[in-house]
Each structure stands twice: as structure tokens, then as C-alpha cells.
C-alpha atoms as a PDB file:
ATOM      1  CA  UNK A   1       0.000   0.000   0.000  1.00  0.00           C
ATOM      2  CA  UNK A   2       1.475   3.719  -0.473  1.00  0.00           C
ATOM      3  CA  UNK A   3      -0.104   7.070   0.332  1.00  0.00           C
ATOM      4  CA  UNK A   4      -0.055  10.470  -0.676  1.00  0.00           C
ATOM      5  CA  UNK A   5       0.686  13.399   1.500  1.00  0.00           C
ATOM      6  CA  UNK A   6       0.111  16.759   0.315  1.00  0.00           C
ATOM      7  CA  UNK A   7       0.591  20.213   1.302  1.00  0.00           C
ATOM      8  CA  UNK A   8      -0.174  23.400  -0.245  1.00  0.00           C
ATOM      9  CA  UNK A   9       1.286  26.786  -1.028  1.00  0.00           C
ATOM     10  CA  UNK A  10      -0.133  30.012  -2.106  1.00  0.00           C
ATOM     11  CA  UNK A  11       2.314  32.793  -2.886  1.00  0.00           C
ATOM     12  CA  UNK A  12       1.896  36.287  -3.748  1.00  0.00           C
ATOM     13  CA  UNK A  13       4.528  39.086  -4.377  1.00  0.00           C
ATOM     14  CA  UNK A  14       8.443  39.131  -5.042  1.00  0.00           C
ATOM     15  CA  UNK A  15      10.329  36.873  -2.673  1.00  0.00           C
ATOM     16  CA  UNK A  16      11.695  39.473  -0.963  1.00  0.00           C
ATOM     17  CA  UNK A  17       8.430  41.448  -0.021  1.00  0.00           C
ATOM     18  CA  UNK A  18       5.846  38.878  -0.511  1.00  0.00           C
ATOM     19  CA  UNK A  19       4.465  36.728   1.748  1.00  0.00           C
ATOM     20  CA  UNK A  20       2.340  32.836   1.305  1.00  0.00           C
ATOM     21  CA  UNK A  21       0.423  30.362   3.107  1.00  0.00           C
ATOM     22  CA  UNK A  22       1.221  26.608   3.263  1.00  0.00           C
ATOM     23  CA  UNK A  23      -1.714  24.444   3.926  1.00  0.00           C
ATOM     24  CA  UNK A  24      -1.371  20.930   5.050  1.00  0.00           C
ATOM     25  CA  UNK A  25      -4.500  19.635   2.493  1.00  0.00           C
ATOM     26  CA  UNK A  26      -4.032  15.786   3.299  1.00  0.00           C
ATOM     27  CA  UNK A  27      -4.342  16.021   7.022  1.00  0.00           C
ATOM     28  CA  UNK A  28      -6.409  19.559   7.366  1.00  0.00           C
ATOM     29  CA  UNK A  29      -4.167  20.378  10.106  1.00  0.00           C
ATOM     30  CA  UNK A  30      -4.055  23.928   9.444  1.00  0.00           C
ATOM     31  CA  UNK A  31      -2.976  26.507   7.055  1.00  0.00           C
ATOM     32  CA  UNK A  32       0.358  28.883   8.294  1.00  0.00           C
ATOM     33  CA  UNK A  33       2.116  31.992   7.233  1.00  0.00           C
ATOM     34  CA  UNK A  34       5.463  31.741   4.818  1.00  0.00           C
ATOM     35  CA  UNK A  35       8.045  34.631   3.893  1.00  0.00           C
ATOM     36  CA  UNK A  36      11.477  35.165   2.787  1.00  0.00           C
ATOM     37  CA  UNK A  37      12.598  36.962   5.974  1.00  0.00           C
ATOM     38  CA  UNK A  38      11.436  34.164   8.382  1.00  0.00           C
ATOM     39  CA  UNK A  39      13.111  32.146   6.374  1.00  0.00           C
ATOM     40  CA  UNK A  40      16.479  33.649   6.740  1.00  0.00           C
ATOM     41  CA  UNK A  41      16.248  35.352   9.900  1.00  0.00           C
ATOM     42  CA  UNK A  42      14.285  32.789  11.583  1.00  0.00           C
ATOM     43  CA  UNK A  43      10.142  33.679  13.274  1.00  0.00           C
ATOM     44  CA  UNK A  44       8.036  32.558  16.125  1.00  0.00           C
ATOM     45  CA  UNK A  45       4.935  33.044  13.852  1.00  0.00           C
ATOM     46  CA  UNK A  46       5.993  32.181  10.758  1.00  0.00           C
ATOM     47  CA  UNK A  47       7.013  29.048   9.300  1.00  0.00           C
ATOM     48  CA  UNK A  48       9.736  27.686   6.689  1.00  0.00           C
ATOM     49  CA  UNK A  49      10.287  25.100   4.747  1.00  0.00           C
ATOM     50  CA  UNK A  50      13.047  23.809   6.737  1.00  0.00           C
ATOM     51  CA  UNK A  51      10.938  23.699   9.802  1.00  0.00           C
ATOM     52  CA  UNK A  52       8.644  21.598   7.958  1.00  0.00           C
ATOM     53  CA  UNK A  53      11.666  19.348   6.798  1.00  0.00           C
ATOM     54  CA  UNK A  54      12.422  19.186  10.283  1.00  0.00           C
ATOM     55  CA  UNK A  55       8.911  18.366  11.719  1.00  0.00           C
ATOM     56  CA  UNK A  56       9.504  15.674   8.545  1.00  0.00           C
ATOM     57  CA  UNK A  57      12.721  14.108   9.649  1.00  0.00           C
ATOM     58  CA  UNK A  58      12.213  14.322  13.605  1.00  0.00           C
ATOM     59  CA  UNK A  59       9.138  12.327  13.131  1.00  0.00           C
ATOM     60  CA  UNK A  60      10.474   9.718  10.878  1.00  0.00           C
ATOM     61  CA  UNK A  61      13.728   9.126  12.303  1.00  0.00           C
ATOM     62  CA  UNK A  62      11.237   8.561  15.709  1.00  0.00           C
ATOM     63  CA  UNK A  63       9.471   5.895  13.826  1.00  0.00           C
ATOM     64  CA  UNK A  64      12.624   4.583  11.970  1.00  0.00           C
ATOM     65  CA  UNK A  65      14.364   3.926  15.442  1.00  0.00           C
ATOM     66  CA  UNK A  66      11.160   2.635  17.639  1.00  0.00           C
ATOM     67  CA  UNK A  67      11.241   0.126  15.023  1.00  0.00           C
ATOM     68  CA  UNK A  68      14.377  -0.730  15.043  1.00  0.00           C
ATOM     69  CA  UNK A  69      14.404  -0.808  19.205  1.00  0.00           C
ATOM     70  CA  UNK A  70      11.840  -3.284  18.880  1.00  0.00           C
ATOM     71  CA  UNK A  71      13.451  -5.564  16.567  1.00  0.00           C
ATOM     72  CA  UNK A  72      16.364  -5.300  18.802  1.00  0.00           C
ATOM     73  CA  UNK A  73      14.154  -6.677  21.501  1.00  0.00           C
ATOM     74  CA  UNK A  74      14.471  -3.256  23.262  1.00  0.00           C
ATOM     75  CA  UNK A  75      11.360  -1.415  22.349  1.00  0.00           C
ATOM     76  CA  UNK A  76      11.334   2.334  24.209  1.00  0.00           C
ATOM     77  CA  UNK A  77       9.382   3.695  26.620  1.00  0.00           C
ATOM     78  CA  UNK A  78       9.441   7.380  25.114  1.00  0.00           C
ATOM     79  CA  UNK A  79      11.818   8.689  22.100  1.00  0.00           C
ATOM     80  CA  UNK A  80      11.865  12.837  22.322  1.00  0.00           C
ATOM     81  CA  UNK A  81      13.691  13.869  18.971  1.00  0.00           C
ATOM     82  CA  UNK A  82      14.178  17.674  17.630  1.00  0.00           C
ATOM     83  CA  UNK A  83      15.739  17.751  14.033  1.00  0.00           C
ATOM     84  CA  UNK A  84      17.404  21.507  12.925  1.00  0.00           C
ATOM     85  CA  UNK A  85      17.540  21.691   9.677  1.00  0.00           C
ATOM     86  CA  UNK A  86      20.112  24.566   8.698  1.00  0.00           C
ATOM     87  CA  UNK A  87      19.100  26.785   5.852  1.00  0.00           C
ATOM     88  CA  UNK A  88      22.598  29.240   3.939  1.00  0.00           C
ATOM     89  CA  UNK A  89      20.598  32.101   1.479  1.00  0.00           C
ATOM     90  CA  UNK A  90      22.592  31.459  -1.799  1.00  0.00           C
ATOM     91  CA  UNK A  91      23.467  28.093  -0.764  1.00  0.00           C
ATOM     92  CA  UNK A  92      20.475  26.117   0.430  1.00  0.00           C
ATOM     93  CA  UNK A  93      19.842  23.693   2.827  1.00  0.00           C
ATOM     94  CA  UNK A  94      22.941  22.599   4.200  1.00  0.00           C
ATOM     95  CA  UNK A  95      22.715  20.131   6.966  1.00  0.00           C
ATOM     96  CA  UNK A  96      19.683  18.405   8.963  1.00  0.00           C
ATOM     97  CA  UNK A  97      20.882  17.981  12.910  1.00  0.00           C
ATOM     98  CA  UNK A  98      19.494  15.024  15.297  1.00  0.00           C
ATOM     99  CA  UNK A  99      19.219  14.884  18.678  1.00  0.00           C
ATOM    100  CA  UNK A 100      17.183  12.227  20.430  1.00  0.00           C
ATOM    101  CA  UNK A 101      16.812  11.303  24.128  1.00  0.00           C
ATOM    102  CA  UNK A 102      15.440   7.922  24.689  1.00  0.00           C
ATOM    103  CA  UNK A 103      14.621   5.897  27.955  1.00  0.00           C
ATOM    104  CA  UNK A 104      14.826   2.541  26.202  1.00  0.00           C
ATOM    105  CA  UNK A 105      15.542  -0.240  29.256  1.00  0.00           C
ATOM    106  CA  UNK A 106      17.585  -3.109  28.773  1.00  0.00           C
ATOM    107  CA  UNK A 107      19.624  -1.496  26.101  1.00  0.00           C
ATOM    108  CA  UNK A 108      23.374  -0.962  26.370  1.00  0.00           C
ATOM    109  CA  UNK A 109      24.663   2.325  25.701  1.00  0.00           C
ATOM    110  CA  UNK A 110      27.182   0.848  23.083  1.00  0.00           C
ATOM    111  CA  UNK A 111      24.286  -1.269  20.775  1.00  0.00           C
ATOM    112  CA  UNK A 112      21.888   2.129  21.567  1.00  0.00           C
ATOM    113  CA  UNK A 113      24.448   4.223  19.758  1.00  0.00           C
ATOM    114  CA  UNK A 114      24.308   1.651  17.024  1.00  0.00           C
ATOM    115  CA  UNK A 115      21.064   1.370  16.329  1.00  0.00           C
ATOM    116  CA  UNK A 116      20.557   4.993  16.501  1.00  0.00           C
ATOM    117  CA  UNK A 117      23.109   5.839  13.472  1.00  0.00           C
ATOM    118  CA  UNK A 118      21.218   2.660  11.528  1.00  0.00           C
ATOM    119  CA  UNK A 119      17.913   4.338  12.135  1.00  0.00           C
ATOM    120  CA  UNK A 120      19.429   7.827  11.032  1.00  0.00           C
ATOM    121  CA  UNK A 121      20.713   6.207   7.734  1.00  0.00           C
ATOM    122  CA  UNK A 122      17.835   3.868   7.094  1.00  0.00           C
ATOM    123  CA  UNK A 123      14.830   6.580   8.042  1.00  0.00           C
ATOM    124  CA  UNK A 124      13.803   7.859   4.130  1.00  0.00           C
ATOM    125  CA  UNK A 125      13.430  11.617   5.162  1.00  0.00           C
ATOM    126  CA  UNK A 126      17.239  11.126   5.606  1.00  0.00           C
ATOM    127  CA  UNK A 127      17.337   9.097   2.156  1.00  0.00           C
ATOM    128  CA  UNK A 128      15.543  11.493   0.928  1.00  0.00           C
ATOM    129  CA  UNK A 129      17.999  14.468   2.274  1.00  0.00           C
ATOM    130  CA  UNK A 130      21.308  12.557   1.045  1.00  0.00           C
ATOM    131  CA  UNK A 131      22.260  15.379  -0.831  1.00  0.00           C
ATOM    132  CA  UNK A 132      23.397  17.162   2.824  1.00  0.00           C
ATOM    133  CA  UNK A 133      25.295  16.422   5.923  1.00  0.00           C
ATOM    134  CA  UNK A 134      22.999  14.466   8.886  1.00  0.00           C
ATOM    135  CA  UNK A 135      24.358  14.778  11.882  1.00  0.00           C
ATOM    136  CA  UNK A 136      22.925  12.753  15.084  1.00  0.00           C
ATOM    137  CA  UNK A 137      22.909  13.350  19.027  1.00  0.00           C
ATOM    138  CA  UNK A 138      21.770  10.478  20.827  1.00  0.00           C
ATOM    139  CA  UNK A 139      21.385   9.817  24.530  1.00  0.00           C
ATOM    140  CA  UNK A 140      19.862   7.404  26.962  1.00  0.00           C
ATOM    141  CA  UNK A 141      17.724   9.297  29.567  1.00  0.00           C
END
């Protein structure tokens, strides 16, 4: 089975002055403000597309390693995971940053670090980013 996600943007103006909405039409989650200078000098009201990226890869990678705690015989008991995606005007996006604290019992902090870097190549929102540098954090609680 696949599925579809979509979100969508409206845009108006020069990227510079204008301003857009991006609505998240497969879920109807909620429709939030876009612009060029949140995007570059960062906003508590206004979103970016790296922050969506980084909703995208936190929550991924989070399913990516429950999994593969599980099939370790380790499952956790809570996985708290913040991804920063970096974003260089004239450059791009230039790096996606994980950091994940876990209270997985059982697990030793050697085979933990393990499976964390297999879930951080393996999760396809990192796939999908392989064109930049992913960087991972991870500690036991």
C-alpha cells in the first residue's frame, strides 16, 4: 500500500516582499504563514520550509528507530527527537541535525548508539535528504 501526502502553497509578491500560506491539504491540520525573511532570519509566527523538513525528519527518524528498538528486543518507553535543519541564502539547505533522548531499558549504551546511526541512515526523510550532511545526538535518559 502507499499514500499520498500533500501540502499546499499560495504565494503572492516578489520573494523578498511577498508573503504565502502553506496548507497541510491531506491532514487539514491547518494553514500557516510563509516569507522570505522568516526564512532567513528565523520567526516565532511564521514558518519555513526547513521547519517543515524538520517536523519531517524528527518524526520519521522517531518511527525509523522505535522500530528498530523493537526488533532489537528493546522497544522504548518514550523517544523525544528535535531535528534543525540549517538553511545558507545562496546556498540552500545545508545540513539536517538530530538529537534524540530515549529511555529505552535493557539497552546498552554501546548497541543504543548503534542502532541509533542505523535508524538515522535507514529513516527515508534522511534518504531522501542525502544530498546534505545528517548529523545525530543520541542519549539514553
Amino acid at each position: 500500500m502507499t499514500a499520498t501526502s500533500e501540502a499546499t502553497t499560495t504565494w503572492t509578491g516578489s520573494l523578498m516582499e511577498g508573503s504565502g500560506t502553506v496548507a497541510f491539504s491531506s491532514s487539514n491540520l491547518g494553514t500557516f504563514p510563509i516569507d522570505w525573511k522568516a526564512r532567513t532570519e528565523g520567526s516565532e509566527t511564521t514558518t519555513t520550509p526547513e521547519e517543515l523538513i524538520a517536523a519531517a525528519h524528527a518524526s520519521c527518524f522517531s518511527m525509523a528507530f522505535s522500530h528498530a528498538l523493537a526488533e532489537n528486543g528493546t522497544p522504548p518507553e518514550r523517544l523525544n527527537t528535535t531535528a534543525s535543519v540549517t538553511f545558507k541564502p545562496g546556498t540552500g539547505i545545508t545540513g539536517s541535525h538530530l538529537n534524540v533522548n530515549a529511555t529505552v531499558p535493557g539497552i546498552s549504551p554501546e548497541k543504543f548508539q548503534e542502532i541509533a546511526q542505523e535508524a538515522k541512515v535507514g529513516c527515508p526523510v534522511s534518504q531522501a535528504l542525502a544530498g546534505v550532511e545528517i548529523t545525530i545526538e543520541a542519549s539514553l535518559a
